[in-house]
N, C-alpha and C. Protein backbone atom coordinates (compact mmCIF):
# COMPACT_ATOMS: atom_id res chain seq x y z
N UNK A 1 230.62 -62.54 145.53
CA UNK A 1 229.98 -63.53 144.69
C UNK A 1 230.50 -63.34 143.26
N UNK A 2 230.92 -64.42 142.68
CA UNK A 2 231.04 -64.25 141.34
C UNK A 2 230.42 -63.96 140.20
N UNK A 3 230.79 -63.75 138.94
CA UNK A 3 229.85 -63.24 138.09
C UNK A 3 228.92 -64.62 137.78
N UNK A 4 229.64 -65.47 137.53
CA UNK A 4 229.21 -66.73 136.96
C UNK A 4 228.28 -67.52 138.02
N UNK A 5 228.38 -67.02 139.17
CA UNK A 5 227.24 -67.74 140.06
C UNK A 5 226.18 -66.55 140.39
N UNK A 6 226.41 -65.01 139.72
CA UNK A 6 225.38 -64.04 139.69
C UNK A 6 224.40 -64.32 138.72
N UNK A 7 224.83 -64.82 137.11
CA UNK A 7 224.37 -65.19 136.45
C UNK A 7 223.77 -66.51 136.80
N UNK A 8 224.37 -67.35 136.73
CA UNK A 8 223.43 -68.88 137.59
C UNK A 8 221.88 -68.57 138.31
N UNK A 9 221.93 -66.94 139.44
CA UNK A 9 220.70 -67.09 140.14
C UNK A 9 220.02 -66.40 139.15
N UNK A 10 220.45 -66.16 137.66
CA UNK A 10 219.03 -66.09 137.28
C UNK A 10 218.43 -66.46 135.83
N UNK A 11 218.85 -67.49 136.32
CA UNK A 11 219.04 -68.53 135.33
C UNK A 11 217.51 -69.08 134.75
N UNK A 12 216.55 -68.44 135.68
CA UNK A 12 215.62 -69.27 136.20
C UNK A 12 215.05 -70.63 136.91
N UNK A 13 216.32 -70.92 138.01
CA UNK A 13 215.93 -71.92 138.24
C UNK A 13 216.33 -71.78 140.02
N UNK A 14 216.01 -72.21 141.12
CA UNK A 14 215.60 -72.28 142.02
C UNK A 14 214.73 -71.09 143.02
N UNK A 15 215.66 -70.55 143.86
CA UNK A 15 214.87 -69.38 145.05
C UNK A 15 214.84 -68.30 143.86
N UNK A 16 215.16 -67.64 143.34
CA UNK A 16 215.83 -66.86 142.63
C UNK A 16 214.84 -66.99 140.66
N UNK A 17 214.64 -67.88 140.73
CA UNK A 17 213.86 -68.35 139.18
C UNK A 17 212.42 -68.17 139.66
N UNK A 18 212.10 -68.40 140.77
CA UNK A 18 210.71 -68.31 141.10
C UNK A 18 210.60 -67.15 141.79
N UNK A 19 211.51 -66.51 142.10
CA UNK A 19 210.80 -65.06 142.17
C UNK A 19 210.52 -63.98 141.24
N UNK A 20 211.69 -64.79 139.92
CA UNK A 20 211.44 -63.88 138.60
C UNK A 20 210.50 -64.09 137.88
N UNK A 21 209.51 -65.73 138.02
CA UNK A 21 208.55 -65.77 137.63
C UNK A 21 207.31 -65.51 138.87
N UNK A 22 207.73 -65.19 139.46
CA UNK A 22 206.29 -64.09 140.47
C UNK A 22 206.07 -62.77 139.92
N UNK A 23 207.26 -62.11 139.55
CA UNK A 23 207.29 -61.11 139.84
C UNK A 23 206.47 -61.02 138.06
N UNK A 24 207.03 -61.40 136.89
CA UNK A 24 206.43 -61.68 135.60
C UNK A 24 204.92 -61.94 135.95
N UNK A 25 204.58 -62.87 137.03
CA UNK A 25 202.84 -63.15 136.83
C UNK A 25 202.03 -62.25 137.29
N UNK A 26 202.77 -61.60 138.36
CA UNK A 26 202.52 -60.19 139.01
C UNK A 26 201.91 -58.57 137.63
N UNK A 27 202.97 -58.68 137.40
CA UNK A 27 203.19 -57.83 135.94
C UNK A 27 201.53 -58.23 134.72
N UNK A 28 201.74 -59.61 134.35
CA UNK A 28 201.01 -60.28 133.75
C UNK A 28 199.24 -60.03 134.30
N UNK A 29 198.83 -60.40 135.27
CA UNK A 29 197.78 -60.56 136.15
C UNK A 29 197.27 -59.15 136.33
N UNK A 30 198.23 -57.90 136.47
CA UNK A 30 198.07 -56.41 136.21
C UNK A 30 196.79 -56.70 135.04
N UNK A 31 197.86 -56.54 133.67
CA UNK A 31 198.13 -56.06 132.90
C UNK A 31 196.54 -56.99 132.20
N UNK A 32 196.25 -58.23 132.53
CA UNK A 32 195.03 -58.86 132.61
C UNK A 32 193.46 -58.41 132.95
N UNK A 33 194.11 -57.82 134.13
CA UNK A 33 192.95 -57.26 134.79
C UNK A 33 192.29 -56.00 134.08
N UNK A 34 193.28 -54.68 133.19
CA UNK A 34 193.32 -53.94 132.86
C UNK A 34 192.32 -54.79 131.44
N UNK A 35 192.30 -55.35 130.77
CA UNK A 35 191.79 -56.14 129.55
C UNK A 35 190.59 -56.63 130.26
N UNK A 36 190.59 -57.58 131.15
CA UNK A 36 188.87 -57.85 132.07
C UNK A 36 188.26 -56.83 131.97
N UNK A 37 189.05 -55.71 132.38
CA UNK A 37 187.99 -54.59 132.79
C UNK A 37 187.07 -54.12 131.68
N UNK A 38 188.67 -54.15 130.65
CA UNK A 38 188.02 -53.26 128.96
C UNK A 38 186.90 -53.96 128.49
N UNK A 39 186.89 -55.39 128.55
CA UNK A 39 186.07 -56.01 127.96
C UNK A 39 184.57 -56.05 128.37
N UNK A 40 184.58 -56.31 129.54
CA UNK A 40 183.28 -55.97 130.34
C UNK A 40 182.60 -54.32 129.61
N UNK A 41 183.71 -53.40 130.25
CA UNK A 41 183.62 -51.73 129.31
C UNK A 41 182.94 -51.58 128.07
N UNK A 42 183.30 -52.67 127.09
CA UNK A 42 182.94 -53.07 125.98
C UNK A 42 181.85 -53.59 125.77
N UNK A 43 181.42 -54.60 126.54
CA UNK A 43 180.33 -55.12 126.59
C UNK A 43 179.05 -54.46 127.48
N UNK A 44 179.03 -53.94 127.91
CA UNK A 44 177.94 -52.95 128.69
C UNK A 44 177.86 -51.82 127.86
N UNK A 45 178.84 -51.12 126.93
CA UNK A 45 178.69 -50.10 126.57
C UNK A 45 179.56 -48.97 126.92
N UNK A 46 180.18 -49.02 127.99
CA UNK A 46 181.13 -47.88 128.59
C UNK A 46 182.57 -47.36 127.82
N UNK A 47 182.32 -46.40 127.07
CA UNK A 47 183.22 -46.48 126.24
C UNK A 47 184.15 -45.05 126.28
N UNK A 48 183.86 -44.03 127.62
CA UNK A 48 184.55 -43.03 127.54
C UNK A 48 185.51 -42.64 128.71
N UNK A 49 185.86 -44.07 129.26
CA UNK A 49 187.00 -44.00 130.39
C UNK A 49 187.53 -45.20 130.18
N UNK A 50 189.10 -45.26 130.88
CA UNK A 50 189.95 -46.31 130.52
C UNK A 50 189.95 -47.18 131.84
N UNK A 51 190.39 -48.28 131.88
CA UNK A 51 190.27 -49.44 133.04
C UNK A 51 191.33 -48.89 133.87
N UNK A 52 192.34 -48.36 133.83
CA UNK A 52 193.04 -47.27 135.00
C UNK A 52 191.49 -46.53 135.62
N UNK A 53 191.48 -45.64 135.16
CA UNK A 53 190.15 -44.43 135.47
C UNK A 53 188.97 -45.02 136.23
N UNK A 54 188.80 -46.62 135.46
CA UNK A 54 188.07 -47.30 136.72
C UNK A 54 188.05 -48.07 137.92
N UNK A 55 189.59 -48.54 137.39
CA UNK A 55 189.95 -49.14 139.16
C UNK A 55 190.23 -48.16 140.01
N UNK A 56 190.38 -46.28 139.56
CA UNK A 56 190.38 -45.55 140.54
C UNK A 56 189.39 -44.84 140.65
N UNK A 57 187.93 -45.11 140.01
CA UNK A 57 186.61 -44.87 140.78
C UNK A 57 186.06 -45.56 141.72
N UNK A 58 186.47 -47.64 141.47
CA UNK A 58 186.07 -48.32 142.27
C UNK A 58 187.28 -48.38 143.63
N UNK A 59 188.72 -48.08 143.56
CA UNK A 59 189.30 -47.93 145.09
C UNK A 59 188.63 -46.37 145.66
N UNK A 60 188.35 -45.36 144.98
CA UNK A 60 187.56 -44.10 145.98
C UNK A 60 186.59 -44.57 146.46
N UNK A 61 185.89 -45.14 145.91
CA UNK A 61 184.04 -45.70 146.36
C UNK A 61 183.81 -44.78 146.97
N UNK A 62 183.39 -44.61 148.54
CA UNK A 62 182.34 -43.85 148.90
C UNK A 62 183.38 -42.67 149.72
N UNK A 63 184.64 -42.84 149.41
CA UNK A 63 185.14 -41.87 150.45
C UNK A 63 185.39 -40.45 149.38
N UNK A 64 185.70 -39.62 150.16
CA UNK A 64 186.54 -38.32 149.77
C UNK A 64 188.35 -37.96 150.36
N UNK A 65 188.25 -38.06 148.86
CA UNK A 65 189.95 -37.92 149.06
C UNK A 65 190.82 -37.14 147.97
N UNK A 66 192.00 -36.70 148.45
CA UNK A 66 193.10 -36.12 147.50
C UNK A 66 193.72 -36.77 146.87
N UNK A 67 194.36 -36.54 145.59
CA UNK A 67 195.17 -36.83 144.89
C UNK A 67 196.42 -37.53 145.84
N UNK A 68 196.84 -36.46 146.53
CA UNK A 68 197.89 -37.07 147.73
C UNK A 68 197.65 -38.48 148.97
N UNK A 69 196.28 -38.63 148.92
CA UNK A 69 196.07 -39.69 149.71
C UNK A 69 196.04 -41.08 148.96
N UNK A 70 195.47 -40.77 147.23
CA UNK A 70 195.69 -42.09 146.57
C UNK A 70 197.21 -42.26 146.35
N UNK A 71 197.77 -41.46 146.31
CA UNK A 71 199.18 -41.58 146.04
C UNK A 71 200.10 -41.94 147.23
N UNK A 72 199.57 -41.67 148.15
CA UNK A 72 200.18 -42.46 149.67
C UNK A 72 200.12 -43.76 149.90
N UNK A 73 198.90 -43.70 149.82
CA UNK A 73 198.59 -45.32 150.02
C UNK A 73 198.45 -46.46 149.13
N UNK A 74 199.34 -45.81 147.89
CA UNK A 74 200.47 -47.00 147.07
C UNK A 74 199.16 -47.34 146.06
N UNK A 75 198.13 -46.51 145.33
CA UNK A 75 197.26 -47.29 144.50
C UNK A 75 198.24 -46.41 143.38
N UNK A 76 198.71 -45.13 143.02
CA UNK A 76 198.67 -44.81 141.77
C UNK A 76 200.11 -43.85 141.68
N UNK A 77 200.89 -43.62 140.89
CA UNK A 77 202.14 -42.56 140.69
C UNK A 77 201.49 -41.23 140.49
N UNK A 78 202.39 -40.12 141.21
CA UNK A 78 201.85 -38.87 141.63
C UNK A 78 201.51 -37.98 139.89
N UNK A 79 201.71 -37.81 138.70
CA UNK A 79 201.34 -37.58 138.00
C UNK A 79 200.24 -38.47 136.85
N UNK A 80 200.27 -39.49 137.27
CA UNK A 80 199.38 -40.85 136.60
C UNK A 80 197.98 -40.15 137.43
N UNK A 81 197.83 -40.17 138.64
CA UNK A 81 196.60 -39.72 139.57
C UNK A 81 195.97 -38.61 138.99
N UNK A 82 196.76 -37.62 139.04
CA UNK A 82 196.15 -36.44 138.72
C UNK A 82 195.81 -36.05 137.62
N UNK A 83 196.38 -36.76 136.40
CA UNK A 83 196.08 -36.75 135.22
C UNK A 83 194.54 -37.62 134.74
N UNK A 84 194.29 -38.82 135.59
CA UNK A 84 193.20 -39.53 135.48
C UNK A 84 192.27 -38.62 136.47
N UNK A 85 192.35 -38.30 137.44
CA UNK A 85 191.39 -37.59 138.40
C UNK A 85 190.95 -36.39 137.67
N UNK A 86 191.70 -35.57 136.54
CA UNK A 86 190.77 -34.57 136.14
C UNK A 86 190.52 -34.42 134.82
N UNK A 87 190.66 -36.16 134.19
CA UNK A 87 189.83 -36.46 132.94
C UNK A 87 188.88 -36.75 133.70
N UNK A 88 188.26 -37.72 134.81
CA UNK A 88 186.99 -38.21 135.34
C UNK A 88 186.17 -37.13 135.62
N UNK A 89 187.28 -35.93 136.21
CA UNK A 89 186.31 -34.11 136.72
C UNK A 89 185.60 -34.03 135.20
N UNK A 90 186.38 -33.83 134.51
CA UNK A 90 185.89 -33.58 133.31
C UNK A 90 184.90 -33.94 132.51
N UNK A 91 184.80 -35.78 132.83
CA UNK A 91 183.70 -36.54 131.92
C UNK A 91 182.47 -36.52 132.74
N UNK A 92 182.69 -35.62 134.22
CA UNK A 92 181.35 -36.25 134.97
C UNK A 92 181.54 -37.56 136.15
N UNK A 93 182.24 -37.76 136.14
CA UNK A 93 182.41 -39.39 137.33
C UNK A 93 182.97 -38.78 138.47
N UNK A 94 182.99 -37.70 138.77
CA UNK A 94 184.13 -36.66 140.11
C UNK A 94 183.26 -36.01 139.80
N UNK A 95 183.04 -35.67 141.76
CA UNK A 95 183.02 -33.82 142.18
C UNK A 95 184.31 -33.63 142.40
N UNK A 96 184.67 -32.24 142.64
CA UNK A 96 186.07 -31.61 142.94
C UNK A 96 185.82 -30.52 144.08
N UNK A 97 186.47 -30.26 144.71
CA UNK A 97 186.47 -29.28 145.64
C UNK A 97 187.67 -29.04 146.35
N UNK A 98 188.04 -27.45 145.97
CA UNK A 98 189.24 -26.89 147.45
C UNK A 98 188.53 -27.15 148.55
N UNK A 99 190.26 -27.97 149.09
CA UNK A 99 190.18 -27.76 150.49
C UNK A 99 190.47 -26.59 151.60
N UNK A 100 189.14 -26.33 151.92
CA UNK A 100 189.21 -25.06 152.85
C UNK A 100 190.51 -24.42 153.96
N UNK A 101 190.91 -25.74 154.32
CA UNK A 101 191.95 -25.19 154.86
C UNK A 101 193.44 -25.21 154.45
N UNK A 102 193.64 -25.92 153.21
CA UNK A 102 194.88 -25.67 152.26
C UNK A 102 194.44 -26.01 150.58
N UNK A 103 194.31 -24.72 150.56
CA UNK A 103 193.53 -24.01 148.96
C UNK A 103 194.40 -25.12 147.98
N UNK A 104 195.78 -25.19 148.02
CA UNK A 104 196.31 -25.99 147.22
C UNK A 104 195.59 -27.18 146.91
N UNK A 105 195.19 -27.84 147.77
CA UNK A 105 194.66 -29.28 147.54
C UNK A 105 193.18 -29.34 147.08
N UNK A 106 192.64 -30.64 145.85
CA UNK A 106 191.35 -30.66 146.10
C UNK A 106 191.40 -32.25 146.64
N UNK A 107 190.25 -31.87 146.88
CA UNK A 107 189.20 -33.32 147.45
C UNK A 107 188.71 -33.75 146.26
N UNK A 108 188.21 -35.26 146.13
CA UNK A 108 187.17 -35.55 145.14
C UNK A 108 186.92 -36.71 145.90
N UNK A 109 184.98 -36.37 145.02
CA UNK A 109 184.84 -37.78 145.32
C UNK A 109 183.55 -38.28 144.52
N UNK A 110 182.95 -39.35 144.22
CA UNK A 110 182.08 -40.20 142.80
C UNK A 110 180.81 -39.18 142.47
N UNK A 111 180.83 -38.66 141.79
CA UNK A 111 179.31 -38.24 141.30
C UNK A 111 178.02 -39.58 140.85
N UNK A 112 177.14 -39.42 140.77
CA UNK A 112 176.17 -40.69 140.37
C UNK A 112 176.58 -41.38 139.43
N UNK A 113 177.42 -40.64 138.26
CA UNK A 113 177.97 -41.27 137.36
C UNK A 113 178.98 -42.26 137.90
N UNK A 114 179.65 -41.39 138.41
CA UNK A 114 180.49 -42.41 138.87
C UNK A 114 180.82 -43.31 140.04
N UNK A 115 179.65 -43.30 140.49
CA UNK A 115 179.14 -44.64 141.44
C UNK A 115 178.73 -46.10 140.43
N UNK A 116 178.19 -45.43 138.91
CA UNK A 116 177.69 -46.12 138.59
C UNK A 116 178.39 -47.37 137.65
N UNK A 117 179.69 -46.67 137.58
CA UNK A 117 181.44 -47.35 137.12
C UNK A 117 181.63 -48.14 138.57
N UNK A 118 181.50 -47.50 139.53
CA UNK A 118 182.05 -48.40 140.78
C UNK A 118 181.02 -49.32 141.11
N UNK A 119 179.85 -49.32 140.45
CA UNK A 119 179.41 -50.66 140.71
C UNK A 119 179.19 -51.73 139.90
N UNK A 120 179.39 -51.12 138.33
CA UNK A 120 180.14 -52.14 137.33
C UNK A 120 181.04 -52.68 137.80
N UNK A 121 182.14 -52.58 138.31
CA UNK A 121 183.24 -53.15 138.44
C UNK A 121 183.52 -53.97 140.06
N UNK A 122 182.39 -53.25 141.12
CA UNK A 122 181.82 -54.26 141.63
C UNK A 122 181.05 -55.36 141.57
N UNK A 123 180.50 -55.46 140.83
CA UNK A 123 179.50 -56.51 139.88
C UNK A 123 180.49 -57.27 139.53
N UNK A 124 181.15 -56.84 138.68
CA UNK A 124 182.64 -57.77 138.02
C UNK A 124 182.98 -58.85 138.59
N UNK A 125 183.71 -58.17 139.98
CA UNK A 125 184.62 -58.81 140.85
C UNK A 125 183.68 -59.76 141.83
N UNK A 126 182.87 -59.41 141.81
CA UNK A 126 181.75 -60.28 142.58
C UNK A 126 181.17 -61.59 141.88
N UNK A 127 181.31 -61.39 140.60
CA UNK A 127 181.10 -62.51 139.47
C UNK A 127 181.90 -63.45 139.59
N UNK A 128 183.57 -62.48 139.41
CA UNK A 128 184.88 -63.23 139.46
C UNK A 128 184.92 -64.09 140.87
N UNK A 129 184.77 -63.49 141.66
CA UNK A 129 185.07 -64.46 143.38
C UNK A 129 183.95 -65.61 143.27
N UNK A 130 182.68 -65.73 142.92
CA UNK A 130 181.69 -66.45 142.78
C UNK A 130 182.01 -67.64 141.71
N UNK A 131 182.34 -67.19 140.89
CA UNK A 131 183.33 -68.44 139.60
C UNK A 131 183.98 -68.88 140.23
N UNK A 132 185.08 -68.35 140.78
CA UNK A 132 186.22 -68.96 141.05
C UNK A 132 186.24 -69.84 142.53
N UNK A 133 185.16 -69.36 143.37
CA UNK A 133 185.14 -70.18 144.50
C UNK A 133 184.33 -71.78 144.06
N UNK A 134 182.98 -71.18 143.30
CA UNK A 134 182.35 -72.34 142.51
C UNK A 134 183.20 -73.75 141.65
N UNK A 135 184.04 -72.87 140.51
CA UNK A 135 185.25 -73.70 139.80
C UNK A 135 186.23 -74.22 140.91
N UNK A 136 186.51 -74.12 141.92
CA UNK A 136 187.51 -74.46 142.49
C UNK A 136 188.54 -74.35 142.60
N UNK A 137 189.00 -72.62 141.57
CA UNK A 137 190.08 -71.75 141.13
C UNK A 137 191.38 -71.48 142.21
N UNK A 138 190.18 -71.28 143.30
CA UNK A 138 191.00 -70.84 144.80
C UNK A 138 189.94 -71.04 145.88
N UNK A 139 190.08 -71.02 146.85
CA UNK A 139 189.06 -71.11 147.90
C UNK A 139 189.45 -69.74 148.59
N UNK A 140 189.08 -69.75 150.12
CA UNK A 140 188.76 -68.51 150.82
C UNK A 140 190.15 -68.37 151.59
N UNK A 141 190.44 -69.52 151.74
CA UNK A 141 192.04 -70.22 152.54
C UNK A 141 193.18 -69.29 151.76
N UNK A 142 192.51 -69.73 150.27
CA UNK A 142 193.58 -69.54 149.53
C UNK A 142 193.78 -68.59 148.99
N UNK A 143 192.82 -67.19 148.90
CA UNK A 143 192.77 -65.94 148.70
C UNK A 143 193.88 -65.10 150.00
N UNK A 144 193.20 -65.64 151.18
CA UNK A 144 194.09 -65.37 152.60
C UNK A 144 195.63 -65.52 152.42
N UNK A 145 196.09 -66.70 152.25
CA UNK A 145 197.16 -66.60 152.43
C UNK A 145 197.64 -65.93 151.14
N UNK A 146 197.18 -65.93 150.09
CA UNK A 146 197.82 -65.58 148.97
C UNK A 146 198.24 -63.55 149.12
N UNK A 147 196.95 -63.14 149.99
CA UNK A 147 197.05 -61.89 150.44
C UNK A 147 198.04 -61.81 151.37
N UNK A 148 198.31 -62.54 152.39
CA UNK A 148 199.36 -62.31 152.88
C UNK A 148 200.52 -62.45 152.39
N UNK A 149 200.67 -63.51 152.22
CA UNK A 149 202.10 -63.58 151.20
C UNK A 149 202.10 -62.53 150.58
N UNK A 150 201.61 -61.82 149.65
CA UNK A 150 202.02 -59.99 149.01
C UNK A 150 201.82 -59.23 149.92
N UNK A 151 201.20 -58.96 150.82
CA UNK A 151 201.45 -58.11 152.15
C UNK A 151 203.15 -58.17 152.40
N UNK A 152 203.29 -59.26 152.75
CA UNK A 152 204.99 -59.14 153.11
C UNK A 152 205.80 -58.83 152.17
N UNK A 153 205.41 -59.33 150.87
CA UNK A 153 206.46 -58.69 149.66
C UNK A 153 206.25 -57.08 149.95
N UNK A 154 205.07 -56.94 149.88
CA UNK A 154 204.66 -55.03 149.80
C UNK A 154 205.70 -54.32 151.01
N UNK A 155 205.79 -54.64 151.93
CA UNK A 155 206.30 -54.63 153.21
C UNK A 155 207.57 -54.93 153.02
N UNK A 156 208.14 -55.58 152.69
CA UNK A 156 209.57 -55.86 151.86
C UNK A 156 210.07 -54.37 151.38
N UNK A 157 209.47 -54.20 149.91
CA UNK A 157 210.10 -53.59 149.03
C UNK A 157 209.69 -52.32 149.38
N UNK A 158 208.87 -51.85 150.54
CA UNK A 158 208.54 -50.92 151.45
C UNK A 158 209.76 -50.44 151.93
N UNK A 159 210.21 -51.67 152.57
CA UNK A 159 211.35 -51.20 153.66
C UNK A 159 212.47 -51.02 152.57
N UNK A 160 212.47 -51.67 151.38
CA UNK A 160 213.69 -51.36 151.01
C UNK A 160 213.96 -49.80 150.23
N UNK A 161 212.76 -48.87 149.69
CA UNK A 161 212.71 -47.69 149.76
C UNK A 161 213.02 -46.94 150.25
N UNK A 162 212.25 -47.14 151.60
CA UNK A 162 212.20 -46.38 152.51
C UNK A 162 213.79 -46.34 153.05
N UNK A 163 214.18 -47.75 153.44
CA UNK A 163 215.81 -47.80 154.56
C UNK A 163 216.91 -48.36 153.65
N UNK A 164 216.43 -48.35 152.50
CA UNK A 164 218.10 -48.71 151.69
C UNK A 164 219.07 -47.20 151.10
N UNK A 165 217.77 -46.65 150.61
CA UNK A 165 217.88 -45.62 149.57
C UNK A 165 218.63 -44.36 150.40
């Protein structure tokens, strides 16, 4: 392929323009959510953890888990985790505990405090789906497919990790 038709696909304009603006709203819609969160944070009063620290009190919710299991299952980067998991030990929102049968690892999982972040931010999102089904933002159809459709991207750029590299 030539340079001049490498440049063309990204030009922004056809298959190729709209995936660079997915991938931007993707980025954007993050980076949004992180500001929803603060603001709410702001407005209730919560002022000694960051909207990272709480979207990873509200994905633990009720389970117990390692550092290595949030980091498997694609919510957080292996030093980003552990660095937020033992400011939360620290402020009170985590128990911690070795695991008995490989001392290396701990477990954590919500103290009352920090149930009480995971249900702020359940509250949130429960607000948000309730607006938005009400406004006519998206429907239930359209949450579905929209989840699938990033399932397969995820699954995509999965495989391309995993079997390119």
């Amino acid at each position: 392929m030539s340079i001049q038709s490498q440049i063309g696909r990204i030009d922004g304009t056809g298959f190729m323009g709209s995936y660079l603006e997915t991938l931007a709203m993707v980025e954007r819609l993050h980076r949004l959510l992180l500001d929803v969160i603060k603001d709410e944070f702001e407005r209730v009063g919560v002022l000694e953890i960051n909207a990272v620290q709480a979207l990873l009190l509200f994905n633990i919710g009720d389970n117990e888990v390692t550092a290595g299991e949030l980091k498997s299952r694609g919510y957080y980067q292996g030093s980003n985790v552990s660095y937020n998991l033992k400011k939360l030990v620290d402020a009170g929102y985590m128990h911690h505990q070795r695991c008995e049968i490989d001392r290396r690892s701990v477990r954590v999982r919500l103290t009352e405090k920090g149930r009480g972040i995971r249900d702020v931010i359940a509250r949130l999102f429960a607000n948000h789906a309730d607006g938005m089904r009400d406004k006519g933002v998206i429907g239930e159809d359209g949450f579905a497919d929209l989840t699938h459709t990033l399932k397969r991207v995820e699954r995509y750029w999965s495989d391309q990790i995993r079997y390119i590299y």
